[in-house]
N, C-alpha and C. Protein backbone atom coordinates (compact mmCIF):
# COMPACT_ATOMS: atom_id res chain seq x y z
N UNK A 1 90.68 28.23 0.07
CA UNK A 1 90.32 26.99 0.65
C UNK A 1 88.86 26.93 0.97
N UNK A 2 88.48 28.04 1.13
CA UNK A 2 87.47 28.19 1.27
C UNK A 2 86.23 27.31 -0.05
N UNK A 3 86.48 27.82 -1.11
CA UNK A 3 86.17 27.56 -2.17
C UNK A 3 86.07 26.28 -2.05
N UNK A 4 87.37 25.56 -2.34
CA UNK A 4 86.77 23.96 -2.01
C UNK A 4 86.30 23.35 -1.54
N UNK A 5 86.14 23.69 -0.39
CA UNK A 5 84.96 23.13 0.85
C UNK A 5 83.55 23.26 0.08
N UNK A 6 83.50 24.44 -0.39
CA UNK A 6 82.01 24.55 -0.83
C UNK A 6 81.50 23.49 -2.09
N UNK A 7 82.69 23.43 -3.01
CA UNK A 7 82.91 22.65 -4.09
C UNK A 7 82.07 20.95 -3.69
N UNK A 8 82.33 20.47 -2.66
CA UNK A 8 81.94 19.35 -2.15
C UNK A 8 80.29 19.37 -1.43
N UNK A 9 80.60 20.10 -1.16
CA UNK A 9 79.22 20.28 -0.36
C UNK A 9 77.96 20.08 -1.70
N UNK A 10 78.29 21.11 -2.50
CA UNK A 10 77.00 21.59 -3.59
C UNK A 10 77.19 20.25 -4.00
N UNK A 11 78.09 19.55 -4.35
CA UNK A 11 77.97 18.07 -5.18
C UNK A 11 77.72 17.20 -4.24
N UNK A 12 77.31 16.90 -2.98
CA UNK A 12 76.75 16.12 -2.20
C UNK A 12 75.07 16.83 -2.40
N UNK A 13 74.96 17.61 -2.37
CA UNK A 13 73.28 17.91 -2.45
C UNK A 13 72.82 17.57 -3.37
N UNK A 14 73.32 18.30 -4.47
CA UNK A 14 72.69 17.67 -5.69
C UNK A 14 72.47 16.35 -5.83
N UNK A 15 73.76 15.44 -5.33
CA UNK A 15 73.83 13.72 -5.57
C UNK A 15 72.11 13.47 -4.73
N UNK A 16 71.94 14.06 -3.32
CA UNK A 16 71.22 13.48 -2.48
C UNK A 16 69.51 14.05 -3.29
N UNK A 17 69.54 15.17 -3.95
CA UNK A 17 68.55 15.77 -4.72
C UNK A 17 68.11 14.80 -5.90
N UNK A 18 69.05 14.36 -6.75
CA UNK A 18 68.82 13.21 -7.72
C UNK A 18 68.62 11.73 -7.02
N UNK A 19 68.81 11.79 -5.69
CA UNK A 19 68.69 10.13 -5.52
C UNK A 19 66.99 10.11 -4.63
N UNK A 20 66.46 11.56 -4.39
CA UNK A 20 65.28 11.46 -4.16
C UNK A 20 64.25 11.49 -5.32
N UNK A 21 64.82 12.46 -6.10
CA UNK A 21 63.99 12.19 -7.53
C UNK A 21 64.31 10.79 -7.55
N UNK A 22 65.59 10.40 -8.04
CA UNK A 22 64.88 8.96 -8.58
C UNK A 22 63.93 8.07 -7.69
N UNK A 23 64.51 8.25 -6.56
CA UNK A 23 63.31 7.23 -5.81
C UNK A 23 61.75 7.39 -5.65
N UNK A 24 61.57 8.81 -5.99
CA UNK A 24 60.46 9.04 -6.34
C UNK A 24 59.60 8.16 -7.62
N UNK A 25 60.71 8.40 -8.54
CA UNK A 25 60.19 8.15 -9.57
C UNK A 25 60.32 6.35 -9.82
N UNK A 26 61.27 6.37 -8.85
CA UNK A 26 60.88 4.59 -8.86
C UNK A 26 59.55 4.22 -8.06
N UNK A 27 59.24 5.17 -7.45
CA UNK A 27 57.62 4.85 -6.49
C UNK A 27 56.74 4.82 -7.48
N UNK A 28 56.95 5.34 -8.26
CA UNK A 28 55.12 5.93 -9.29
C UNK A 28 55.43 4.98 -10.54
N UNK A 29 56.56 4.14 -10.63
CA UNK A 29 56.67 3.19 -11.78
C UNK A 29 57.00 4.26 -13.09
N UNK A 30 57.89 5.23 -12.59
CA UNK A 30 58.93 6.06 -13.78
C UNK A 30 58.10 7.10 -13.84
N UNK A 31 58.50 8.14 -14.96
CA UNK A 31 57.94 9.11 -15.09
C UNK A 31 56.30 9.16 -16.05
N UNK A 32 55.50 10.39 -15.75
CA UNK A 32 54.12 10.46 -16.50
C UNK A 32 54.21 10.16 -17.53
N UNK A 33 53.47 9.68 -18.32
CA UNK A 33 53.49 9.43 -19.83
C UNK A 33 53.46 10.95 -20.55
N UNK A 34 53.98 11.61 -21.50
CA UNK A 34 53.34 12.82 -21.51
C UNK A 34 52.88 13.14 -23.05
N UNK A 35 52.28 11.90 -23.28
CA UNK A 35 51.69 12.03 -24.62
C UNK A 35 50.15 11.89 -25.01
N UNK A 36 49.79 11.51 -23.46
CA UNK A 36 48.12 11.88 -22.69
C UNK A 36 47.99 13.36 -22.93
N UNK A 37 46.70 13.38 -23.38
CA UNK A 37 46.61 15.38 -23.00
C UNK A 37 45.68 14.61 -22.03
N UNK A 38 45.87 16.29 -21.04
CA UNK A 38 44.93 16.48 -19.85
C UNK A 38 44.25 16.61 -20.35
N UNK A 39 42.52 16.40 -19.12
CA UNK A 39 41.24 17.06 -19.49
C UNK A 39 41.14 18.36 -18.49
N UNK A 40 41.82 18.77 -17.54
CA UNK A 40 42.02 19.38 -16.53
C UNK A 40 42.74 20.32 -16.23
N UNK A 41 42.91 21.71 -17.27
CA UNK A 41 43.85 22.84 -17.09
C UNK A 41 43.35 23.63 -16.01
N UNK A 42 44.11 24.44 -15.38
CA UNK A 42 43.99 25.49 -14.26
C UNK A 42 44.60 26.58 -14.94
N UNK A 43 43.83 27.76 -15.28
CA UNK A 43 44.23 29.24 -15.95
C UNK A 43 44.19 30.03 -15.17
N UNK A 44 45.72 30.74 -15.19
CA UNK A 44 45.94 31.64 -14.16
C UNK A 44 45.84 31.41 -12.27
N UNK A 45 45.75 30.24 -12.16
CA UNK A 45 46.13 29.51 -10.83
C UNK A 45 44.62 29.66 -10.12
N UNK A 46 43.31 30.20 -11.11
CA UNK A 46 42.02 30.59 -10.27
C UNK A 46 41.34 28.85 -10.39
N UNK A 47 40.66 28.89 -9.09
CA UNK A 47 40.42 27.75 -8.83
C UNK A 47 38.69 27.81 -9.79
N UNK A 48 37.93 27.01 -10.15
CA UNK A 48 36.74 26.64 -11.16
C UNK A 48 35.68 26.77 -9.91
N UNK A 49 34.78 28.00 -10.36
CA UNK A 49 33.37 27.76 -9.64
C UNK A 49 32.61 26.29 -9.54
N UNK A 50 32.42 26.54 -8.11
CA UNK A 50 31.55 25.13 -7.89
C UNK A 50 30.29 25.38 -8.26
N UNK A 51 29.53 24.40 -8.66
CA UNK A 51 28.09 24.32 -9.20
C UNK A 51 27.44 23.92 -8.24
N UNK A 52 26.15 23.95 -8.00
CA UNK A 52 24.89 23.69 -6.92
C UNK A 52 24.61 22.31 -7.43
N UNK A 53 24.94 21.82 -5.98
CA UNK A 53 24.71 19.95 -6.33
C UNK A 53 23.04 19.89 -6.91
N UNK A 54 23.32 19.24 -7.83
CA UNK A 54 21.30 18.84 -8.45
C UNK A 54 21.33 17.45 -7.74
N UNK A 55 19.90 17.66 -7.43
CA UNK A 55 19.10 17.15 -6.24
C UNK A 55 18.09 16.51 -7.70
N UNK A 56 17.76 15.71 -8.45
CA UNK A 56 16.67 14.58 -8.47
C UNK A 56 15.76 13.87 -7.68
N UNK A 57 14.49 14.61 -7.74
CA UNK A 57 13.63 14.29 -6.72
C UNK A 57 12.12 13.46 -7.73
N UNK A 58 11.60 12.39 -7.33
CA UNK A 58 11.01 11.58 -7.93
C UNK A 58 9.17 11.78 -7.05
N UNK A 59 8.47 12.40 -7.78
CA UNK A 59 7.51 12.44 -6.92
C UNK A 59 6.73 11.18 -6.77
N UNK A 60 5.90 10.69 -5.65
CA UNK A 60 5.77 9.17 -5.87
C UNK A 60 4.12 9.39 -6.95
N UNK A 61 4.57 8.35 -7.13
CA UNK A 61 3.13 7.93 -7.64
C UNK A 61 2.33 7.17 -7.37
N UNK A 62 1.09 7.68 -7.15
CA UNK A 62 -0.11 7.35 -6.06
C UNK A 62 -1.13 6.53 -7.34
N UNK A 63 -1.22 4.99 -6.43
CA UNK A 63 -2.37 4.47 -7.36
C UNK A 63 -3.42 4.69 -7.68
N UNK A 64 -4.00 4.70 -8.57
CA UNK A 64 -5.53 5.49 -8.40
C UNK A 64 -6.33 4.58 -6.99
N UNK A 65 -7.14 5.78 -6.27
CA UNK A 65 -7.97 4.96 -5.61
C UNK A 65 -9.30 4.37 -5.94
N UNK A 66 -9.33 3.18 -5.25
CA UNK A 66 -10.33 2.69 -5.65
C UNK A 66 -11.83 3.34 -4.94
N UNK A 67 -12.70 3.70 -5.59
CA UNK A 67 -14.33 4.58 -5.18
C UNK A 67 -14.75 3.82 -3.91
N UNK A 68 -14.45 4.27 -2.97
CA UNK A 68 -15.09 4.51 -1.43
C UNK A 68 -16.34 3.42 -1.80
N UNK A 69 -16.66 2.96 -0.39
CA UNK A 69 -17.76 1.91 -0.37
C UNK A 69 -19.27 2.78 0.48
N UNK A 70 -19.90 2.84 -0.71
CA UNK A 70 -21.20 3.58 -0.18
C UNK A 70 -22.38 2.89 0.74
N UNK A 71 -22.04 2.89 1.85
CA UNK A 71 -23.41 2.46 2.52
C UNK A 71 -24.36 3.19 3.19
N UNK A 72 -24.14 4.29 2.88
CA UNK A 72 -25.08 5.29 3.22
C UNK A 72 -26.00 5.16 3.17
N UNK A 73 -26.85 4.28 1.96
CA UNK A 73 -27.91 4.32 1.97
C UNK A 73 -28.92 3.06 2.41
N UNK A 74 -28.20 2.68 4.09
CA UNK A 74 -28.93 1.80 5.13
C UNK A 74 -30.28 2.20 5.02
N UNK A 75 -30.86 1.54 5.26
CA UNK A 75 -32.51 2.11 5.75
C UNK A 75 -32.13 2.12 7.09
N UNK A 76 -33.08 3.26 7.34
CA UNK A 76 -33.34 3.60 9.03
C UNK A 76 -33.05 2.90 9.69
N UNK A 77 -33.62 1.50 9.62
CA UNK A 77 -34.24 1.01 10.50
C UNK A 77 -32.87 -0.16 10.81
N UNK A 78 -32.02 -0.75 9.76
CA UNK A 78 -30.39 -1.11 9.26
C UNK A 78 -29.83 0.11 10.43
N UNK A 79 -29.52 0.83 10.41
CA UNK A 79 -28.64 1.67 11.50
C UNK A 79 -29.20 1.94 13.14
N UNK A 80 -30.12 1.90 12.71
CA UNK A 80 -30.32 1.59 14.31
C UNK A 80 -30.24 0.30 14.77
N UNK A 81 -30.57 -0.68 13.96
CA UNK A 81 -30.05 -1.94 14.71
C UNK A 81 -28.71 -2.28 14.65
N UNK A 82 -27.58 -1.63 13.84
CA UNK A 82 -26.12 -1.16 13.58
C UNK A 82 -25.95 -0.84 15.39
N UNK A 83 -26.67 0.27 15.34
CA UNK A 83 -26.00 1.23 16.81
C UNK A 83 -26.34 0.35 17.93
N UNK A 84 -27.47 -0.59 18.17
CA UNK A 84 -28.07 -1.47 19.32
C UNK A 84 -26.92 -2.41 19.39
N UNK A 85 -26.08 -3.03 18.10
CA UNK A 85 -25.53 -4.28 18.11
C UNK A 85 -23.57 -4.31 19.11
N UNK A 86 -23.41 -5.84 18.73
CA UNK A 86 -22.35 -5.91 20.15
C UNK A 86 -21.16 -5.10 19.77
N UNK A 87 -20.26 -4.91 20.35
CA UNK A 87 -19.13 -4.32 19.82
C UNK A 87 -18.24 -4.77 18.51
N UNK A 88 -18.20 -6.18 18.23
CA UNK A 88 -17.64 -6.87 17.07
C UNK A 88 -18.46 -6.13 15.98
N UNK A 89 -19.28 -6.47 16.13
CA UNK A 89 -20.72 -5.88 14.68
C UNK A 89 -20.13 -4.17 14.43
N UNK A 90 -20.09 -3.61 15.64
CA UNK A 90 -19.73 -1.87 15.02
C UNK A 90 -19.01 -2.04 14.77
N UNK A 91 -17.45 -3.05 15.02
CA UNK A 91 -15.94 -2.90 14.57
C UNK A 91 -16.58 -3.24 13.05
N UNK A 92 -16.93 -4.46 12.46
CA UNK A 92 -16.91 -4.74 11.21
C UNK A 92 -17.88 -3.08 10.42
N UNK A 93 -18.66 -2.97 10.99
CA UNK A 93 -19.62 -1.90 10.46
C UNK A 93 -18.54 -0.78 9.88
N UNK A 94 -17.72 -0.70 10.66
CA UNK A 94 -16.44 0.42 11.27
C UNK A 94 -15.67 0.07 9.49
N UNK A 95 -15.18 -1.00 9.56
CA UNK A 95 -14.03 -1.26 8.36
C UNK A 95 -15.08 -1.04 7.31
N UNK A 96 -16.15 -1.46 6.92
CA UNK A 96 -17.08 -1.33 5.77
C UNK A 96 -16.58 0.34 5.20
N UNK A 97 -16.63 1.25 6.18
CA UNK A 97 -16.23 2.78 5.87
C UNK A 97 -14.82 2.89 5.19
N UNK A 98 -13.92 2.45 6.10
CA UNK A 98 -12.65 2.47 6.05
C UNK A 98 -11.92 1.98 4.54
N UNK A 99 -12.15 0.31 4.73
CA UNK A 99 -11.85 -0.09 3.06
C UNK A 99 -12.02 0.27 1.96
N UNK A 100 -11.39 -0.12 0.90
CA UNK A 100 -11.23 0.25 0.32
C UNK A 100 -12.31 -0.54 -0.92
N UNK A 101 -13.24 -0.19 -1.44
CA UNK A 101 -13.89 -1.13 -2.29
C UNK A 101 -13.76 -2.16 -3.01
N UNK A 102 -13.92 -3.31 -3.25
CA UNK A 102 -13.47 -4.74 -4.05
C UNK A 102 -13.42 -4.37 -5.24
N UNK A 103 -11.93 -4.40 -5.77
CA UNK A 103 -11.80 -4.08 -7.17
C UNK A 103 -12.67 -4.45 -8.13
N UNK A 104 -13.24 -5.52 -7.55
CA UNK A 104 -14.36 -6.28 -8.62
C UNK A 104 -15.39 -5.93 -9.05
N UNK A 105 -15.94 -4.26 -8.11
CA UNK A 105 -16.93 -3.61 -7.74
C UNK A 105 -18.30 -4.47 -8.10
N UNK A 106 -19.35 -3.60 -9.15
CA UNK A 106 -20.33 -4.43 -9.18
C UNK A 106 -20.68 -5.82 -9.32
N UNK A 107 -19.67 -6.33 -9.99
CA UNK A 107 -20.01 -7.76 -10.44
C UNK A 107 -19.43 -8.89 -9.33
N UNK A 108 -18.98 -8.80 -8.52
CA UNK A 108 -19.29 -9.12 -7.04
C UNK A 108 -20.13 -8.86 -6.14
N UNK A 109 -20.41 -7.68 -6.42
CA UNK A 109 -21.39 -7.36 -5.08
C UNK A 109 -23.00 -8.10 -5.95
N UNK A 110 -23.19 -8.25 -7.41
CA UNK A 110 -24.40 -8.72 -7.74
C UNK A 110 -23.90 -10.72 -7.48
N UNK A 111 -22.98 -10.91 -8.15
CA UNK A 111 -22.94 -12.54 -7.72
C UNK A 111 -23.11 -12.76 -5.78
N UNK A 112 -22.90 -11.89 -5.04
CA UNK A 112 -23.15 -11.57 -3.44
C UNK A 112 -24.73 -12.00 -3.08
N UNK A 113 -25.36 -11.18 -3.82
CA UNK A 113 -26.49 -10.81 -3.88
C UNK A 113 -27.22 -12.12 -4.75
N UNK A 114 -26.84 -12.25 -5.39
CA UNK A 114 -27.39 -13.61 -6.41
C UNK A 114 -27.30 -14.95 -5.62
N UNK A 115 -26.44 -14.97 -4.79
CA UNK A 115 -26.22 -16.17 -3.78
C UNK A 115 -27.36 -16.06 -2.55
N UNK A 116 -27.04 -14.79 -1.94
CA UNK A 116 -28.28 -14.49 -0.81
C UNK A 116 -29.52 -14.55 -1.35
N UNK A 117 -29.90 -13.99 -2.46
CA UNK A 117 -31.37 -13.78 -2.52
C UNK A 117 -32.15 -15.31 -3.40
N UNK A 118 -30.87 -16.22 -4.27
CA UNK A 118 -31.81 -17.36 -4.32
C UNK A 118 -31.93 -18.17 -3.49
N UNK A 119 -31.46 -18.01 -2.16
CA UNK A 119 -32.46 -18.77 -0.69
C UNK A 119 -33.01 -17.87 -0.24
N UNK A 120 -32.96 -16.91 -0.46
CA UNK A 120 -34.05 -15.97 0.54
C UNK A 120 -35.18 -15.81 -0.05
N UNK A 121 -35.32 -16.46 -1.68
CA UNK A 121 -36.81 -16.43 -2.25
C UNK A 121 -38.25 -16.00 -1.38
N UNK A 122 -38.95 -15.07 -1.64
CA UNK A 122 -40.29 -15.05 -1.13
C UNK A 122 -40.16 -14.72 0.15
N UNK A 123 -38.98 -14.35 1.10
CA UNK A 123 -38.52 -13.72 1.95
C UNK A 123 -37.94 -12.19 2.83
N UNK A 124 -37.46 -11.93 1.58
CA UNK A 124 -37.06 -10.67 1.24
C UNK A 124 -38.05 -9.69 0.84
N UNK A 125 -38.07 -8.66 1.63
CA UNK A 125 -39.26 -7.49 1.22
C UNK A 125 -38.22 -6.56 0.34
N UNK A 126 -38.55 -5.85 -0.71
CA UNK A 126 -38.07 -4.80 -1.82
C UNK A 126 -36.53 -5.26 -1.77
N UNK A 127 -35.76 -4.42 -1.90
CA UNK A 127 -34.20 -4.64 -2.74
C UNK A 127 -33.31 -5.43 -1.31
N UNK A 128 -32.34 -5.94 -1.55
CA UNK A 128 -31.14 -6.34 -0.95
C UNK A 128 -29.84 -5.66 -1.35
N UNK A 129 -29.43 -4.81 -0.06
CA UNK A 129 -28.26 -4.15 -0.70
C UNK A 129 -27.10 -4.50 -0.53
N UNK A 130 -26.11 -4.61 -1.45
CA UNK A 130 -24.88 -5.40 -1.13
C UNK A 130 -23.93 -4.40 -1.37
N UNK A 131 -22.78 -4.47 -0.20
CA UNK A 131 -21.38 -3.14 -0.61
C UNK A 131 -20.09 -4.31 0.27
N UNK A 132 -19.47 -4.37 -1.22
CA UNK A 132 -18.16 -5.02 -0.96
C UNK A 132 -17.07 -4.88 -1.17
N UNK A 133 -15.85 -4.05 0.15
CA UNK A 133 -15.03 -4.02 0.63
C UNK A 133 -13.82 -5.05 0.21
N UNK A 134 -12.86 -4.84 0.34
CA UNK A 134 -11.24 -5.76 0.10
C UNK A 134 -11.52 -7.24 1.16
N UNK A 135 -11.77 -7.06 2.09
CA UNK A 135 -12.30 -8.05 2.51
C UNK A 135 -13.14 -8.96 3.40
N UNK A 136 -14.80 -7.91 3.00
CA UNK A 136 -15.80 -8.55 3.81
C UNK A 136 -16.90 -7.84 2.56
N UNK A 137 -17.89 -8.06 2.44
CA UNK A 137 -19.57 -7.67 2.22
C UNK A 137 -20.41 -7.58 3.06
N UNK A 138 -21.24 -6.24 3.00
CA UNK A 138 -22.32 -6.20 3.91
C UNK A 138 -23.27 -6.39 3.03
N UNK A 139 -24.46 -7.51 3.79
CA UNK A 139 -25.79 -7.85 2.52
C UNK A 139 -26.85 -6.83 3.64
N UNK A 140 -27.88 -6.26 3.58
CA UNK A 140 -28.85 -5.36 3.96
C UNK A 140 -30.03 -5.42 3.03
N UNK A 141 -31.13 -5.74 3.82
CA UNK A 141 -32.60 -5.11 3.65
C UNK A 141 -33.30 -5.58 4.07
N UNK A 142 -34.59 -6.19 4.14
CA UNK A 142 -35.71 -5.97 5.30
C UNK A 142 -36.50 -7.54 4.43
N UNK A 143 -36.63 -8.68 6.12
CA UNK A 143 -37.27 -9.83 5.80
C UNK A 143 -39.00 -9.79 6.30
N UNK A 144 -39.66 -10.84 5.70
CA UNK A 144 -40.87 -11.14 6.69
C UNK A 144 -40.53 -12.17 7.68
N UNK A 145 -41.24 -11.96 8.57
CA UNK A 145 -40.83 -12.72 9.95
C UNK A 145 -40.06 -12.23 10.79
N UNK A 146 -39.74 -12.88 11.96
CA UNK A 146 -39.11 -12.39 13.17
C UNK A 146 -37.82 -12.23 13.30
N UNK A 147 -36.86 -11.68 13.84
CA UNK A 147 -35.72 -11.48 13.88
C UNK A 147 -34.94 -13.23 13.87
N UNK A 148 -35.25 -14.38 14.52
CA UNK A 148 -34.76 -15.62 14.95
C UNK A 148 -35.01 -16.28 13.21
N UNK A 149 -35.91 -16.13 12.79
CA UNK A 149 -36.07 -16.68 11.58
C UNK A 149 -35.14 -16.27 10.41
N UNK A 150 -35.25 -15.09 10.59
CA UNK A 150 -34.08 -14.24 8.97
C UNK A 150 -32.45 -14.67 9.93
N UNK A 151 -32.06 -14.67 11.38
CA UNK A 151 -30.99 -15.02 11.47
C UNK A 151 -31.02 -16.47 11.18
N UNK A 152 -31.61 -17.62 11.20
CA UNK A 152 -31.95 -18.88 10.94
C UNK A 152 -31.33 -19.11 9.29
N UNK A 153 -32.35 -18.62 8.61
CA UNK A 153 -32.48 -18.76 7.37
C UNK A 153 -30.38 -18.15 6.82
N UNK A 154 -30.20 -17.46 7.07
CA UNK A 154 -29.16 -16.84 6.73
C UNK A 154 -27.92 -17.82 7.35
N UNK A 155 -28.36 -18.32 8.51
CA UNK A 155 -27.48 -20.00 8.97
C UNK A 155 -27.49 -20.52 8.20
N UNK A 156 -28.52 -21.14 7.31
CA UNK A 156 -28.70 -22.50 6.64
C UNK A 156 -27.53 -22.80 5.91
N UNK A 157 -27.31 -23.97 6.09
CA UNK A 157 -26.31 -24.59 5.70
C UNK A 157 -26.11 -24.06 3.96
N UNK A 158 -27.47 -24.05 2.77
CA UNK A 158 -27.50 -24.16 1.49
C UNK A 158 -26.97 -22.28 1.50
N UNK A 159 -27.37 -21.57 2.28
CA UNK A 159 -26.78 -20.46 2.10
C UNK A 159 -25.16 -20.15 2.12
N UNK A 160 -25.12 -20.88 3.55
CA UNK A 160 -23.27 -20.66 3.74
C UNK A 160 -22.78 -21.33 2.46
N UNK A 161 -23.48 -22.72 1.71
CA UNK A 161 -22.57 -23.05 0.76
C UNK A 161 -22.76 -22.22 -0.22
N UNK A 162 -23.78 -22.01 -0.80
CA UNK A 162 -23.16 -20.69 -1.90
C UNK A 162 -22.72 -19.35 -1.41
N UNK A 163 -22.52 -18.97 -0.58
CA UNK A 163 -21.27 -17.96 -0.29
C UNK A 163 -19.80 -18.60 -0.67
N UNK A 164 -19.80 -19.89 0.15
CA UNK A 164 -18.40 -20.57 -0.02
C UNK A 164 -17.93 -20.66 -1.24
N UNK A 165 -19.20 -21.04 -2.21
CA UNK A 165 -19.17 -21.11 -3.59
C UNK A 165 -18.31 -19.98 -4.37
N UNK A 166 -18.59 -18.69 -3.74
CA UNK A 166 -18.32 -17.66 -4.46
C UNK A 166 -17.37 -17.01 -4.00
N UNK A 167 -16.73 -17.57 -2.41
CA UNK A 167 -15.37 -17.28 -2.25
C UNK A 167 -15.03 -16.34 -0.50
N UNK A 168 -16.76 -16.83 -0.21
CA UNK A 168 -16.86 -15.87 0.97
C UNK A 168 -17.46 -17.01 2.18
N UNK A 169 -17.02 -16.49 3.67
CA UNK A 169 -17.86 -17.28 4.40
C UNK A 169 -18.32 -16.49 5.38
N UNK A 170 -19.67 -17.25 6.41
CA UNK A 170 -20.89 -16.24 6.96
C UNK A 170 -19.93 -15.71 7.87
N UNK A 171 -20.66 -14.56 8.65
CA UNK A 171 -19.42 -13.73 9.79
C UNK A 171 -20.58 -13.04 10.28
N UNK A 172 -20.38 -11.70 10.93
CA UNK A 172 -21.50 -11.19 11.87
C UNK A 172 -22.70 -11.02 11.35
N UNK A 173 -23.56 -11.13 11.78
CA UNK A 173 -24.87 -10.40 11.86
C UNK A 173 -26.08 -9.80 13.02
N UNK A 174 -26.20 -8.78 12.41
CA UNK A 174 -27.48 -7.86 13.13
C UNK A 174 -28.67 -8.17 12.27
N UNK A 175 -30.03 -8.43 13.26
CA UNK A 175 -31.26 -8.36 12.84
C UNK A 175 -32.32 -7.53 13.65
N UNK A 176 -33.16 -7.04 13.46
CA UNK A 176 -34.33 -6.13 14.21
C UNK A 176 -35.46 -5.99 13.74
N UNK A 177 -36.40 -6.38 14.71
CA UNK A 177 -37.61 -6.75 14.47
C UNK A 177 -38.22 -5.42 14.64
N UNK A 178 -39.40 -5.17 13.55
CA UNK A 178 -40.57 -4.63 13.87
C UNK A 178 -42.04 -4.54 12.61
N UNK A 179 -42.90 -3.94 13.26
CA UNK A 179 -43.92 -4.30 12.74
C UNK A 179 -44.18 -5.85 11.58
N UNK A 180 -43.63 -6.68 12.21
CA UNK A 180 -43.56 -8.13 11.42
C UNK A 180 -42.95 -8.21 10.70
N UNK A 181 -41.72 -7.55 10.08
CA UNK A 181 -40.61 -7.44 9.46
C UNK A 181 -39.46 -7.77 9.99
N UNK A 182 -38.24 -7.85 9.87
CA UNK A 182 -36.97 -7.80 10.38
C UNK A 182 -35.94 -7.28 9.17
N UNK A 183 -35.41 -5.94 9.61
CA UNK A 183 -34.20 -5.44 8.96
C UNK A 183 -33.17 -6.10 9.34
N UNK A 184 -32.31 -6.69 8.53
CA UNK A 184 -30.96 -7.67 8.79
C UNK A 184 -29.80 -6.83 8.20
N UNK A 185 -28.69 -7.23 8.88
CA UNK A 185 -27.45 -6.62 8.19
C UNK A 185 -26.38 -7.69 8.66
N UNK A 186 -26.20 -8.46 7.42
CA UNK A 186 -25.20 -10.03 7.35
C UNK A 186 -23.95 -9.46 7.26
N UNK A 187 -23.07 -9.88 7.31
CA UNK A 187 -21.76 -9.68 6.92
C UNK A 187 -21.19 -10.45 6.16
N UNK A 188 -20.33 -11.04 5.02
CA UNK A 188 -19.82 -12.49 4.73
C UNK A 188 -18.06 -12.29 4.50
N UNK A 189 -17.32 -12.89 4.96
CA UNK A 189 -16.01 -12.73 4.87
C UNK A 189 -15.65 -12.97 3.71
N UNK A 190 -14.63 -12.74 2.68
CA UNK A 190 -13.83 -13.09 1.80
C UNK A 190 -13.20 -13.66 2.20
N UNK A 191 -13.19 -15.00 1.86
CA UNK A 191 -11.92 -15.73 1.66
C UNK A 191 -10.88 -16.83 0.85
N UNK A 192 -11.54 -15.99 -0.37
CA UNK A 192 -10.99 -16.49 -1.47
C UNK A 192 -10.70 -14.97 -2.60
């Protein structure tokens, strides 16, 4: 009697063993297809060395810079009236260093210069130096007459308009008188 008892039992498990398979297999929408090959064997149950994550690193790339704005070569007499002047004048003096030169390099700084020096005709003693920055120009060099006159002249209305002309308008200036000369150092804004 024994026997039969057991007889029932094993055929209740099994029934309850097949009705979880199937419900399994009714979860996953039937059985695997098995006419896919894997891409993914495991040999001998050893699990696959991991590889060292690669890291792609992009170094940046730096625009060329544009050649530093040389004003070094103030006359004397341009830097000391630099160092006498108000605090605005050293700030602009200050960025002249800093910026970065007008891509346009020479052929701005001579149309600069071509604007200042045809009103300053017969005014101007030896060269006028012009160095232009992203966005200002310093004009420099040495007038006849008094400090009130070269700042005057550099007011005049026919001056500010050809600056305007060329895309710039007037902004600080330093002048300093001596021996009947005046060293000037204009500034003109870009703003065009």
């Amino acid at each position: 009697m024994r026997r039969a008892r057991r007889w029932p039992l094993a055929l209740g498990a099994t029934a309850i063993g097949l009705a979880a398979l199937a419900g399994g297999l009714w979860r996953t929408h039937g059985p695997a297809p098995t006419s896919r090959p894997t891409t993914i064997a495991v040999v001998g149950g050893a699990t696959p060395a991991a590889s060292a994550p690669v890291v792609v690193a992009h170094a940046p790339v730096a625009a060329p810079a544009a050649p530093p704005v040389t004003t070094a070569a103030r006359k004397p007499h341009v830097a000391q009236a630099l160092a006498r002047s108000d605090s605005d004048t050293r700030h602009v003096a200050e960025l002249m260093q800093q910026q970065p030169r007008d891509v346009r390099g020479d052929a701005i700084e001579e149309r600069v210069r071509t604007a200042f020096s045809g009103h300053f005709a017969g005014r101007v003693l030896g060269e006028v130096k012009v160095a232009c920055t992203i966005t200002l120009c310093e004009v420099s060099g040495t007038a006849n007459g008094d400090p009130e006159a070269a700042r005057a002249a550099f007011r005049a209305p026919a001056v500010q308009q050809a600056f305007a002309a060329i895309g710039y308008s007037g902004g600080e200036e330093v002048v300093a008188g001596h021996d009947g000369q005046t060293d000037f150092v204009f500034y003109v804004n870009r703003e065009a």
